[in-house]
PDB file of N, CA and C in Angstrom:
ATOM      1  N   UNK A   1     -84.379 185.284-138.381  1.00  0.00           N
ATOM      2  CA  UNK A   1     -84.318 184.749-137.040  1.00  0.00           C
ATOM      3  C   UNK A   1     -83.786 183.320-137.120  1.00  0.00           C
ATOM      4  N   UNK A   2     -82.623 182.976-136.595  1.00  0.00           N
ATOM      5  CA  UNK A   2     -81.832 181.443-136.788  1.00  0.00           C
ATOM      6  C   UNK A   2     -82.996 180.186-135.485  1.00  0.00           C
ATOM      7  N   UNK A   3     -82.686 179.453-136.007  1.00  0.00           N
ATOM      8  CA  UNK A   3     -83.443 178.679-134.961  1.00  0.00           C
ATOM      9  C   UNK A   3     -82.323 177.220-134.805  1.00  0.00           C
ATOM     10  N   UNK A   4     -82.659 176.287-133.694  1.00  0.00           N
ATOM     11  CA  UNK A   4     -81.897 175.255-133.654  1.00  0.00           C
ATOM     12  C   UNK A   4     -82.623 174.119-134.125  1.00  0.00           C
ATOM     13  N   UNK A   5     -84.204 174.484-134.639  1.00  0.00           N
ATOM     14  CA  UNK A   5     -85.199 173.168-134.457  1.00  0.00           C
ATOM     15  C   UNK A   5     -84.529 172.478-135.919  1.00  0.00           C
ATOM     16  N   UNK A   6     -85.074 171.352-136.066  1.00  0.00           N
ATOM     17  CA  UNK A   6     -84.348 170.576-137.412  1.00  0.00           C
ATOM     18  C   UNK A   6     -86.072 170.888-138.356  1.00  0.00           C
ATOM     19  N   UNK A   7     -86.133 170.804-139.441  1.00  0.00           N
ATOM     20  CA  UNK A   7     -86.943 171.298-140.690  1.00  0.00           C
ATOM     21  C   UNK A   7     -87.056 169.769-141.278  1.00  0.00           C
ATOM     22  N   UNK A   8     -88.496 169.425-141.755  1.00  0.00           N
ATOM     23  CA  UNK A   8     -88.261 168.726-142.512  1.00  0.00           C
ATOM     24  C   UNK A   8     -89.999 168.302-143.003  1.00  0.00           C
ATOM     25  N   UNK A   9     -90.557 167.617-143.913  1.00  0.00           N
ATOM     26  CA  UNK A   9     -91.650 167.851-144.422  1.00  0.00           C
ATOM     27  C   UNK A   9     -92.759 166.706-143.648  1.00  0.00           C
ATOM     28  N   UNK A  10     -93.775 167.288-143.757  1.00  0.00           N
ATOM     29  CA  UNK A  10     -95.099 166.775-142.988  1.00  0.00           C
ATOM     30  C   UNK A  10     -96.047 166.524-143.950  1.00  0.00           C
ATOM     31  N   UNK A  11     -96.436 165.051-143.830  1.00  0.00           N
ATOM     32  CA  UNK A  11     -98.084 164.772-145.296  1.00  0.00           C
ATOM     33  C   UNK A  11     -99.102 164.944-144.458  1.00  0.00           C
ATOM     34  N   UNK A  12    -100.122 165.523-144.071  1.00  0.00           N
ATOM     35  CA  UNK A  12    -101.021 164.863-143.890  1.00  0.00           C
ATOM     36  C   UNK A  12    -102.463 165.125-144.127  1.00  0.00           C
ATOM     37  N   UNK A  13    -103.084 164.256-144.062  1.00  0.00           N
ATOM     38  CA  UNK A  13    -104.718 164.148-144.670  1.00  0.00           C
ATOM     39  C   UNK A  13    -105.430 165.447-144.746  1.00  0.00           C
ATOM     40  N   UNK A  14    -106.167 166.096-145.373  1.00  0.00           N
ATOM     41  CA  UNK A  14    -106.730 167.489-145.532  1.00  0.00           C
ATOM     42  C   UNK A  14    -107.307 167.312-144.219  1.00  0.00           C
ATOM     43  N   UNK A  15    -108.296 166.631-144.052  1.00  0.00           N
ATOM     44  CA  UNK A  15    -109.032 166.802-142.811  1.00  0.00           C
ATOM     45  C   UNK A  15    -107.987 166.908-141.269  1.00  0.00           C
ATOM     46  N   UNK A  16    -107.354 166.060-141.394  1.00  0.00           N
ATOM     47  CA  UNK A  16    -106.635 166.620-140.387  1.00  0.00           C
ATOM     48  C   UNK A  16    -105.938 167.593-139.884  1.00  0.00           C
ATOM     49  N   UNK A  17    -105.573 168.271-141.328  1.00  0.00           N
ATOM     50  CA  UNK A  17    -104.269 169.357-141.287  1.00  0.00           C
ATOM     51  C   UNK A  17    -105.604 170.539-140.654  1.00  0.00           C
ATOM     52  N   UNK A  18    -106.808 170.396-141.355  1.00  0.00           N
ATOM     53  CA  UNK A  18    -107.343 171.479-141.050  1.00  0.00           C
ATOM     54  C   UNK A  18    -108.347 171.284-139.411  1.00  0.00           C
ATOM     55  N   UNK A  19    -108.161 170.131-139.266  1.00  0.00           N
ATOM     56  CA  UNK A  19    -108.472 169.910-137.782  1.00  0.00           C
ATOM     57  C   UNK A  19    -107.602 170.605-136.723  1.00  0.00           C
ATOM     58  N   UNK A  20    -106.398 170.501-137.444  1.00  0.00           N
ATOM     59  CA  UNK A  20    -105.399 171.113-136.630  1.00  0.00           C
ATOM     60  C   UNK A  20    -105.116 172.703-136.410  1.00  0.00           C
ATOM     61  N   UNK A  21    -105.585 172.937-137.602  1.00  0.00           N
ATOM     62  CA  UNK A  21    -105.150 174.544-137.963  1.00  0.00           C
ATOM     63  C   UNK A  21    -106.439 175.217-136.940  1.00  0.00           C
ATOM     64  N   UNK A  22    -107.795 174.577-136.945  1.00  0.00           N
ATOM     65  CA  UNK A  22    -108.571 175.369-135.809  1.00  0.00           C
ATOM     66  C   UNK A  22    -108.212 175.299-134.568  1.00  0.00           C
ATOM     67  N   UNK A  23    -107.535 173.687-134.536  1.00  0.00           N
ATOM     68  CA  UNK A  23    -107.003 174.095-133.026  1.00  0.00           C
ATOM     69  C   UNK A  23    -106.228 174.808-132.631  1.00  0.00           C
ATOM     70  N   UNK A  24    -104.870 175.250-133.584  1.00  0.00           N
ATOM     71  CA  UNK A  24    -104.021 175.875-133.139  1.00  0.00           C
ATOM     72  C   UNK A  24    -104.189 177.644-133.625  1.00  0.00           C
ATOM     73  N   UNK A  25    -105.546 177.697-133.778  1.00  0.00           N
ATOM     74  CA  UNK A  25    -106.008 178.940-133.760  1.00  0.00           C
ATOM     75  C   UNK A  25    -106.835 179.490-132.655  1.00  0.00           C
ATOM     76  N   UNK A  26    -107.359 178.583-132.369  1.00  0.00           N
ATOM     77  CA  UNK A  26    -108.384 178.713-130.874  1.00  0.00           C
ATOM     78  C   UNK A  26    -107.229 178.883-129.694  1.00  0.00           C
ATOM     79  N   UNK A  27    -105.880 178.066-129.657  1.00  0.00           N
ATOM     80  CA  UNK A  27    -104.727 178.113-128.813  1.00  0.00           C
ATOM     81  C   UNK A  27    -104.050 179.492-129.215  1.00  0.00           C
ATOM     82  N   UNK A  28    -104.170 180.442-130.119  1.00  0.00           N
ATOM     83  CA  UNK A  28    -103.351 181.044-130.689  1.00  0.00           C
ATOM     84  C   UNK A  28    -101.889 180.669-131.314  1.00  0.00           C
ATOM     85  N   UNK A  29    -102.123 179.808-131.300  1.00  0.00           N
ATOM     86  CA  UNK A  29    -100.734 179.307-132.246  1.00  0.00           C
ATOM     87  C   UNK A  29    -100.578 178.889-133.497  1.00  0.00           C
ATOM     88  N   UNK A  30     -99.162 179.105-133.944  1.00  0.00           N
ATOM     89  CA  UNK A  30     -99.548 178.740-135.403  1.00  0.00           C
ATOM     90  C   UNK A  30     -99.226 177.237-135.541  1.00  0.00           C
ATOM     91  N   UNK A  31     -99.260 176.458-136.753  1.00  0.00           N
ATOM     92  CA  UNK A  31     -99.782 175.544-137.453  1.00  0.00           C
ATOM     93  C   UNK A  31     -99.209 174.696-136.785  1.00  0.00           C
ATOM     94  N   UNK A  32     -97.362 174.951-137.192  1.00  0.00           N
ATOM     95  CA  UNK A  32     -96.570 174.324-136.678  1.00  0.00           C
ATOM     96  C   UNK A  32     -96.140 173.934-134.993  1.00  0.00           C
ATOM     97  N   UNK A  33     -96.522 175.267-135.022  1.00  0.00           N
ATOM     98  CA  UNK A  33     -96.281 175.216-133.055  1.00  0.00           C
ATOM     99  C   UNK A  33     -97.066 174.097-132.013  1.00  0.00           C
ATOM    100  N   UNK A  34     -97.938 174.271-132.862  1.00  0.00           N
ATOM    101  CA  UNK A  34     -99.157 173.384-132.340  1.00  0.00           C
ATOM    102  C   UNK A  34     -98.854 172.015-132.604  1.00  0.00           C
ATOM    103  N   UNK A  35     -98.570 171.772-133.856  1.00  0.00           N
ATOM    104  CA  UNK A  35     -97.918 170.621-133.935  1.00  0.00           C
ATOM    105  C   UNK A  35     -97.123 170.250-133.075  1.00  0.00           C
ATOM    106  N   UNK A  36     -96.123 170.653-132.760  1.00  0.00           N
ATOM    107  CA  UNK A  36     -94.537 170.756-131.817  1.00  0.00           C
ATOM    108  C   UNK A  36     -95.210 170.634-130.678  1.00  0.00           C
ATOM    109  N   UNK A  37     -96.410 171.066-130.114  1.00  0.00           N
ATOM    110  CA  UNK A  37     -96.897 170.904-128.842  1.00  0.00           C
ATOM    111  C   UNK A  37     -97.281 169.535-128.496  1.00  0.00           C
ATOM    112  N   UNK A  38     -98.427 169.279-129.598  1.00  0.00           N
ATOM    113  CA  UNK A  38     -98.675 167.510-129.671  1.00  0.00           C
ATOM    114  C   UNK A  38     -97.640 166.833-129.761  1.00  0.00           C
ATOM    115  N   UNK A  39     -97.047 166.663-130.397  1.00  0.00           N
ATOM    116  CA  UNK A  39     -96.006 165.871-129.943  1.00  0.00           C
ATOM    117  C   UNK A  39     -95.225 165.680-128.864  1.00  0.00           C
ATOM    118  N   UNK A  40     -94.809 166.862-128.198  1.00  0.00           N
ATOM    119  CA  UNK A  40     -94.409 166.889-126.966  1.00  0.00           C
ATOM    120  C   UNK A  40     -95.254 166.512-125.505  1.00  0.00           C
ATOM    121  N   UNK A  41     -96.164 166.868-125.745  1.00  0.00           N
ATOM    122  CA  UNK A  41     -97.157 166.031-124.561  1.00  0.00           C
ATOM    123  C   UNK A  41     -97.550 164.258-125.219  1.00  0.00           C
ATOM    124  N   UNK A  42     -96.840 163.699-126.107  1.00  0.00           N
ATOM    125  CA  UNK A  42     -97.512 162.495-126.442  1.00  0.00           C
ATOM    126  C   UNK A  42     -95.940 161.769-126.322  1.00  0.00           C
ATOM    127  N   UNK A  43     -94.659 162.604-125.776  1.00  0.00           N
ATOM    128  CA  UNK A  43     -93.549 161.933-125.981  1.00  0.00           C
ATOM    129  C   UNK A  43     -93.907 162.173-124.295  1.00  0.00           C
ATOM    130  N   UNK A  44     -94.404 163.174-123.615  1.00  0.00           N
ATOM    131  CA  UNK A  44     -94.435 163.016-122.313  1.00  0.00           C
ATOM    132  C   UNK A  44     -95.323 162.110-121.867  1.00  0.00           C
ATOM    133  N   UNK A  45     -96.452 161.867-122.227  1.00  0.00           N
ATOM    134  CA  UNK A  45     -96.904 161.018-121.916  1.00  0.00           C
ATOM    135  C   UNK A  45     -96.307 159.537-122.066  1.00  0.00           C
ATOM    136  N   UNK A  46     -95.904 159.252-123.029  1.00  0.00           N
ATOM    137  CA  UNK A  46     -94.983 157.916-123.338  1.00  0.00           C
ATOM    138  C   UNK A  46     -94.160 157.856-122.227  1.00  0.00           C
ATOM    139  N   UNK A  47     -93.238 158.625-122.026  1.00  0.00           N
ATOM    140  CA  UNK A  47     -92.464 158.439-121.346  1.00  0.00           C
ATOM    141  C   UNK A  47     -92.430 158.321-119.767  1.00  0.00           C
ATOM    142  N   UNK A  48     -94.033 158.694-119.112  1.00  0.00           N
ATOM    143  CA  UNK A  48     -94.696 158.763-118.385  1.00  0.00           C
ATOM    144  C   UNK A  48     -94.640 157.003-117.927  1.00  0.00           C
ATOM    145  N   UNK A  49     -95.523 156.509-119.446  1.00  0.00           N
ATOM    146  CA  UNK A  49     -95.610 155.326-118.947  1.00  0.00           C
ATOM    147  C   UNK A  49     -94.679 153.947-119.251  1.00  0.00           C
ATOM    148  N   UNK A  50     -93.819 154.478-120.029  1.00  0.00           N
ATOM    149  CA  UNK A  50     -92.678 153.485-120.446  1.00  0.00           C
ATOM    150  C   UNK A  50     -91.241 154.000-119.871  1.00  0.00           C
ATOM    151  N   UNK A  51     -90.793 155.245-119.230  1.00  0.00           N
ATOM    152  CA  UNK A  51     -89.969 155.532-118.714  1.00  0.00           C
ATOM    153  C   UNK A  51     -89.320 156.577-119.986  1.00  0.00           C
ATOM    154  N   UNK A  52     -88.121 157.455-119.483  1.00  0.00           N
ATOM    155  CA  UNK A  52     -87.500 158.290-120.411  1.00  0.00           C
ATOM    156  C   UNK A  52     -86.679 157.695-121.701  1.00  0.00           C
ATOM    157  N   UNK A  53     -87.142 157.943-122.903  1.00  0.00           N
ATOM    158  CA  UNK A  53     -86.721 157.841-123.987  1.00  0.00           C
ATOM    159  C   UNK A  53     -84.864 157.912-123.967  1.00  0.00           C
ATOM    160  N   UNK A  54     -84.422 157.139-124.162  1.00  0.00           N
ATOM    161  CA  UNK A  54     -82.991 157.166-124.453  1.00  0.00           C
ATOM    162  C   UNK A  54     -82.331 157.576-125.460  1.00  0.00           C
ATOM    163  N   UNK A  55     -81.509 158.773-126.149  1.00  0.00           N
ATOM    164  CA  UNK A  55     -80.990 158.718-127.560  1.00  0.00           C
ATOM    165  C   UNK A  55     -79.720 158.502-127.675  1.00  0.00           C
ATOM    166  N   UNK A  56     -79.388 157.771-128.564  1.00  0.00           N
ATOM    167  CA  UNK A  56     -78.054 157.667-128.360  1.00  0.00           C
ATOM    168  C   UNK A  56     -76.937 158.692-128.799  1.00  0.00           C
ATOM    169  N   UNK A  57     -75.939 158.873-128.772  1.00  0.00           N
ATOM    170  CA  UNK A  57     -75.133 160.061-129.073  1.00  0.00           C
ATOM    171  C   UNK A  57     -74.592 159.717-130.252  1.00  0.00           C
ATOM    172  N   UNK A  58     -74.520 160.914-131.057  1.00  0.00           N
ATOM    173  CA  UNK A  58     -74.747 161.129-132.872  1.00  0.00           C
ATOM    174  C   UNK A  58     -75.586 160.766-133.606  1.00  0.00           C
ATOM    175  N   UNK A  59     -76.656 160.451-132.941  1.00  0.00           N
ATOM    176  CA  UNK A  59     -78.437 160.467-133.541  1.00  0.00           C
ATOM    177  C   UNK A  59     -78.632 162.047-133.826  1.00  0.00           C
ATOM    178  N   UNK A  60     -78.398 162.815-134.729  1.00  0.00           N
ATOM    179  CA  UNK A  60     -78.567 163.808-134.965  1.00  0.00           C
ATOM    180  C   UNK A  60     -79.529 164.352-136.390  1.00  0.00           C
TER     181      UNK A  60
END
């Protein structure tokens, strides 16, 4: 299955990773997804209160 998302590696603390993994089991989602979710409600929220994030073109 091809995807467009970009790949790339994640550290983090045991306790957290596995903080995460119940949550995104209780959500039904997997590890990563869940991840991808937090982040996206914490770029919405930002952007909520600082206005829309700008990228510039060939930031790729």
């Amino acid at each position: 299955m091809a995807t467009d998302k970009r790949q790339f590696t994640l550290r983090l603390q045991e306790e957290n990773f596995q903080k995460i993994k119940v949550i995104a089991e209780k959500s039904k989602r997997s590890i990563a997804m869940q991840i991808e979710f937090l982040v996206e409600q914490y770029i919405a929220e930002y952007e909520n209160e600082h206005g829309v994030i700008e990228i510039p073109e060939g930031d790729e």
